[in-house]
N, C-alpha and C. Protein backbone atom coordinates (compact mmCIF):
# COMPACT_ATOMS: atom_id res chain seq x y z
N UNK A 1 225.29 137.72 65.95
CA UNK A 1 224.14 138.51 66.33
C UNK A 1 223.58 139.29 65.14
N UNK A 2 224.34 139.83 64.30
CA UNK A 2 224.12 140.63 63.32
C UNK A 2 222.53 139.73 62.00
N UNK A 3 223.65 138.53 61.95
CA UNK A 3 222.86 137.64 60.77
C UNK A 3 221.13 137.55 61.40
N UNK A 4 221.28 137.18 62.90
CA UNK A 4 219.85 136.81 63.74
C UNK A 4 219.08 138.10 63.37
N UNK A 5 220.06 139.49 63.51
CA UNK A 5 218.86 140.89 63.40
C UNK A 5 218.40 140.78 61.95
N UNK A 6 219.48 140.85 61.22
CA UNK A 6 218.60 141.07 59.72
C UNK A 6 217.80 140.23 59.00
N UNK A 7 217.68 138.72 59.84
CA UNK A 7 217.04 137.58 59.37
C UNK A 7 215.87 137.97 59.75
N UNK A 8 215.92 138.62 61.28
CA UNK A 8 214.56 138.72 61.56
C UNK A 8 213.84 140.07 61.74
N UNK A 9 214.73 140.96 60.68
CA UNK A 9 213.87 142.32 59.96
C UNK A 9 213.49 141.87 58.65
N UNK A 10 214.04 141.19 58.05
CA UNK A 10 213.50 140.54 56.73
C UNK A 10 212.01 139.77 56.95
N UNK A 11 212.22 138.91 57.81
CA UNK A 11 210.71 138.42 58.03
C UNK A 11 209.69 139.47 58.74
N UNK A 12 210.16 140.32 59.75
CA UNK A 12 209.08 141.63 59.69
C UNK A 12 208.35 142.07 58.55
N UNK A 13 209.47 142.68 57.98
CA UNK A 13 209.16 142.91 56.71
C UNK A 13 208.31 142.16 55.53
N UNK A 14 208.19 140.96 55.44
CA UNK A 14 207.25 140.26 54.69
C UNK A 14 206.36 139.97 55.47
N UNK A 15 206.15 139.78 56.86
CA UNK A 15 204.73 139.73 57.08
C UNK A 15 203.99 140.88 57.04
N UNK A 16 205.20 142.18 57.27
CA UNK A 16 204.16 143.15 57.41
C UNK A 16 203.57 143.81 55.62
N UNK A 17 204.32 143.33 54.45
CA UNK A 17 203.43 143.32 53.31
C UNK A 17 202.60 142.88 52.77
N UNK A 18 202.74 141.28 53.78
CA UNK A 18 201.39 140.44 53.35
C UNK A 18 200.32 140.55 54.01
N UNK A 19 200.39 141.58 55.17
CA UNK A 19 199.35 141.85 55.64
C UNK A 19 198.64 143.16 55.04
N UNK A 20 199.54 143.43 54.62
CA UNK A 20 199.26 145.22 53.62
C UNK A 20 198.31 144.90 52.11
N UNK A 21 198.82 143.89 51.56
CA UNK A 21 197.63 143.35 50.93
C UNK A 21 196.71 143.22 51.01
N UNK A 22 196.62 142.16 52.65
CA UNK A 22 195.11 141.56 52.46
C UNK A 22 194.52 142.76 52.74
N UNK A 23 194.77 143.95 54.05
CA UNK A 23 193.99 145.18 54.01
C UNK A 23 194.02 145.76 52.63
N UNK A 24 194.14 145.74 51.63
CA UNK A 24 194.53 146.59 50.54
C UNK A 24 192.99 145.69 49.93
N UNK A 25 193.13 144.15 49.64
CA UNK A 25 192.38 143.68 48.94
C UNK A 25 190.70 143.45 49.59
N UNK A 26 190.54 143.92 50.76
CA UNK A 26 189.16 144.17 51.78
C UNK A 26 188.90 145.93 51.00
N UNK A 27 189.91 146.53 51.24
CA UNK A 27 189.39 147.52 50.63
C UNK A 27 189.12 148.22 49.44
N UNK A 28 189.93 147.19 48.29
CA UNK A 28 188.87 147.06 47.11
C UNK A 28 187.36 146.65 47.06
N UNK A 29 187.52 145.04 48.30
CA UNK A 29 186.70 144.47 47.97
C UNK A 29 185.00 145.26 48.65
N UNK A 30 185.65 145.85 49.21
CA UNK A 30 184.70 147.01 49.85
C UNK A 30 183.93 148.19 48.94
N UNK A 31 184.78 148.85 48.44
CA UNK A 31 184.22 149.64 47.37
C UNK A 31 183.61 149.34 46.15
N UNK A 32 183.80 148.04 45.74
CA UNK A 32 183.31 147.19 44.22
C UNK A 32 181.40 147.23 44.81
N UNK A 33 181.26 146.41 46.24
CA UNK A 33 180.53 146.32 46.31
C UNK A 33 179.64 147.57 47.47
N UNK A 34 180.17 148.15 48.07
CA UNK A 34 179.80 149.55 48.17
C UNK A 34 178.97 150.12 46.98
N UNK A 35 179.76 150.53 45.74
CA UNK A 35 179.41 151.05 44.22
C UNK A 35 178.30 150.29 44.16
N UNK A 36 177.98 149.23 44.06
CA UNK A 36 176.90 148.68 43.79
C UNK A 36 175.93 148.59 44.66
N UNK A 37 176.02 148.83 45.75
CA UNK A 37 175.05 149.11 46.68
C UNK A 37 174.66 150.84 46.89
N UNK A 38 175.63 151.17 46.29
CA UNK A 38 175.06 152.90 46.34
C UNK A 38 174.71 153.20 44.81
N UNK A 39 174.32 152.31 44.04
CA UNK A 39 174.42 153.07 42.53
C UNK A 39 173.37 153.73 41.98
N UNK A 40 171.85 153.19 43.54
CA UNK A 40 170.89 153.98 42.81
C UNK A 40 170.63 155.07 43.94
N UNK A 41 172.00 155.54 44.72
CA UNK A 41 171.22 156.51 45.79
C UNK A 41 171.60 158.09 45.37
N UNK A 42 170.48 158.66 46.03
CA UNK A 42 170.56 159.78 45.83
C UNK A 42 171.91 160.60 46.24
N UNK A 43 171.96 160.44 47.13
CA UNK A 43 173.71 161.23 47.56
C UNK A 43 174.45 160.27 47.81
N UNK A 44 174.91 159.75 46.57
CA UNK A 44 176.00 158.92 46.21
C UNK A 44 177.21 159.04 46.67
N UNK A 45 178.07 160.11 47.34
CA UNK A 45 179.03 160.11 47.68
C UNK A 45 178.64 159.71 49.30
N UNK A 46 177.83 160.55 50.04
CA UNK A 46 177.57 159.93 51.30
C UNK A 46 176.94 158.54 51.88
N UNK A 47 176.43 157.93 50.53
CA UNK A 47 176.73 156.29 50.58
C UNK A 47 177.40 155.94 50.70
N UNK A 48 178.51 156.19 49.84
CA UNK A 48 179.79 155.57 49.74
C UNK A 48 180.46 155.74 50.85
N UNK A 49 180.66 156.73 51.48
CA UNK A 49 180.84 156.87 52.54
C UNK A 49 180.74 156.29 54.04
N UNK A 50 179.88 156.00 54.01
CA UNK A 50 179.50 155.18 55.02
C UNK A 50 178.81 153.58 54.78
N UNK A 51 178.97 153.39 53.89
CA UNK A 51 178.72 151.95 53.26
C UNK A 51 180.26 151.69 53.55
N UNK A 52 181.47 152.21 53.10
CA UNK A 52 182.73 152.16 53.23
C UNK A 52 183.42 152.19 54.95
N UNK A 53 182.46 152.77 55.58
CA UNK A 53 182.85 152.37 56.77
C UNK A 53 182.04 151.65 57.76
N UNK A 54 180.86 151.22 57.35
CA UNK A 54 180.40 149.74 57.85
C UNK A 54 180.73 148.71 57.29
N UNK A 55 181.44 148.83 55.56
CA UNK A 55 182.22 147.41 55.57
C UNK A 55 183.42 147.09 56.07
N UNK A 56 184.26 148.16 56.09
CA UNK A 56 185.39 147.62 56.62
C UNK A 56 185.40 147.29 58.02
N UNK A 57 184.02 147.87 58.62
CA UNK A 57 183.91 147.42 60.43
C UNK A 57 183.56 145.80 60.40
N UNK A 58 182.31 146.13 59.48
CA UNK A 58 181.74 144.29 59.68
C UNK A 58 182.32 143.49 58.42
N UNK A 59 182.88 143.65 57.48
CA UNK A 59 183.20 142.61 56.95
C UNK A 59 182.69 142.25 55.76
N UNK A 60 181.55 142.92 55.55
CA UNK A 60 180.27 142.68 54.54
C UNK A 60 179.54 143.60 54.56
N UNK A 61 178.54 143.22 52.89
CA UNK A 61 177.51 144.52 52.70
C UNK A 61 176.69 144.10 52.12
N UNK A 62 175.60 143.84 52.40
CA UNK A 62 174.01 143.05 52.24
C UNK A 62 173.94 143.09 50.50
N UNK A 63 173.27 142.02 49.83
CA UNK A 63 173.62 142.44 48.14
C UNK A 63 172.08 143.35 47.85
N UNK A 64 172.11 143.79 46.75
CA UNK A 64 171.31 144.94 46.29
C UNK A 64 171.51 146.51 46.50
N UNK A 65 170.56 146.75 45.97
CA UNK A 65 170.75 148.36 45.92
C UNK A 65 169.57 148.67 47.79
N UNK A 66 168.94 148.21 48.23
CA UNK A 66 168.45 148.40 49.00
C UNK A 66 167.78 146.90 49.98
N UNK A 67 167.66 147.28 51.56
CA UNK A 67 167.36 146.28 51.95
C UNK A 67 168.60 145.27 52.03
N UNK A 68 167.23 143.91 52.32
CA UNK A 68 168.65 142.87 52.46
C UNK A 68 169.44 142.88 53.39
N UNK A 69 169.50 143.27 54.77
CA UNK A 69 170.28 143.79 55.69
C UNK A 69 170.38 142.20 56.53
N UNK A 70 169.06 141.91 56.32
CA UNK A 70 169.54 140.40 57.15
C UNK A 70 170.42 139.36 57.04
N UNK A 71 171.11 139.83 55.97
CA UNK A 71 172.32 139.09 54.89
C UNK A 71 173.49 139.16 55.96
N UNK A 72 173.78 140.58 56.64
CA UNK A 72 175.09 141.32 57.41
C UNK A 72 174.41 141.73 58.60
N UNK A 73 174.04 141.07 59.90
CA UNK A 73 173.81 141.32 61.11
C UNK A 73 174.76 142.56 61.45
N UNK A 74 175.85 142.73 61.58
CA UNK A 74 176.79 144.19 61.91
C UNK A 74 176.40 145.41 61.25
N UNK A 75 176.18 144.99 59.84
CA UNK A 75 175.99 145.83 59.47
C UNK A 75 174.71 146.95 59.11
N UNK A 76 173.94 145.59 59.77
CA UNK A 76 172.28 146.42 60.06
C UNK A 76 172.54 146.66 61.59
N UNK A 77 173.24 146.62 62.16
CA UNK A 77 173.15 146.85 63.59
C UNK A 77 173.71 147.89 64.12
N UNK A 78 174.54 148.44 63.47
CA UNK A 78 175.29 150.00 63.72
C UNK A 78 174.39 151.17 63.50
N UNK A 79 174.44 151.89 64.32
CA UNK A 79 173.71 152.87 64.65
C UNK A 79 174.64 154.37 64.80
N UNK A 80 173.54 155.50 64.50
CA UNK A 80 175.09 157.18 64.67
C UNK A 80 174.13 156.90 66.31
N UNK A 81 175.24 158.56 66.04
CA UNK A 81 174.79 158.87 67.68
C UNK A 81 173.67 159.32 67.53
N UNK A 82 172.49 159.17 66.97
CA UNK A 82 170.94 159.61 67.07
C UNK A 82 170.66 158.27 67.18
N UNK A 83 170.87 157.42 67.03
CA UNK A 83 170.24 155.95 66.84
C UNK A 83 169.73 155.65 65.95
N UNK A 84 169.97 155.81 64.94
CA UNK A 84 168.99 155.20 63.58
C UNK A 84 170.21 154.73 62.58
N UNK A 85 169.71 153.98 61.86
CA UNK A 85 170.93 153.26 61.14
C UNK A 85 171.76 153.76 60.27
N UNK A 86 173.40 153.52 61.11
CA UNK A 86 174.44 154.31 60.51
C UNK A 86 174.58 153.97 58.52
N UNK A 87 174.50 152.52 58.58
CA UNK A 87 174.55 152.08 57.22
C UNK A 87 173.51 151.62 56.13
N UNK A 88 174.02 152.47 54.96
CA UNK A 88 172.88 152.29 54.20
C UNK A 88 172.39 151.10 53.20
């Protein structure tokens, strides 16, 4: 019984780092292009901000500094609680 537990905390354990990656490598890949989509805004940190949390919702972030939204359907489609578009 012993060998079955630690065989199969060992494989816990590696799936649960290879999954720690790929979240790790979305959320580089999030901010590279975040930065570049906020590089010409005026309140650059509150871009980032929320550019950072419509990509990691949808997956993607329209290319350019502005516009382009038809690129990322999710991410032109999120809205705050006033209704106007959460992401920039």
């Amino acid at each position: 019984m012993k060998p079955v537990f630690a065989t199969m905390l060992l494989l816990c354990l590696v799936l649960s780092s290879s999954l720690f990656e790929v979240s790790m490598a979305d959320s580089g890949l999030c901010s590279s292009k975040c930065a570049r989509r906020c590089s010409k805004a005026g309140l650059k940190y509150r871009c980032l901000k929320f550019c950072g949390i419509c990509c990691n919702k949808c997956k993607c972030v329209p290319s350019g500094t502005y516009g382009n939204k038809h690129e990322c359907p999710c991410y032109r489609d999120l809205k705050n609680s006033k209704g106007k578009p959460k992401c920039p």
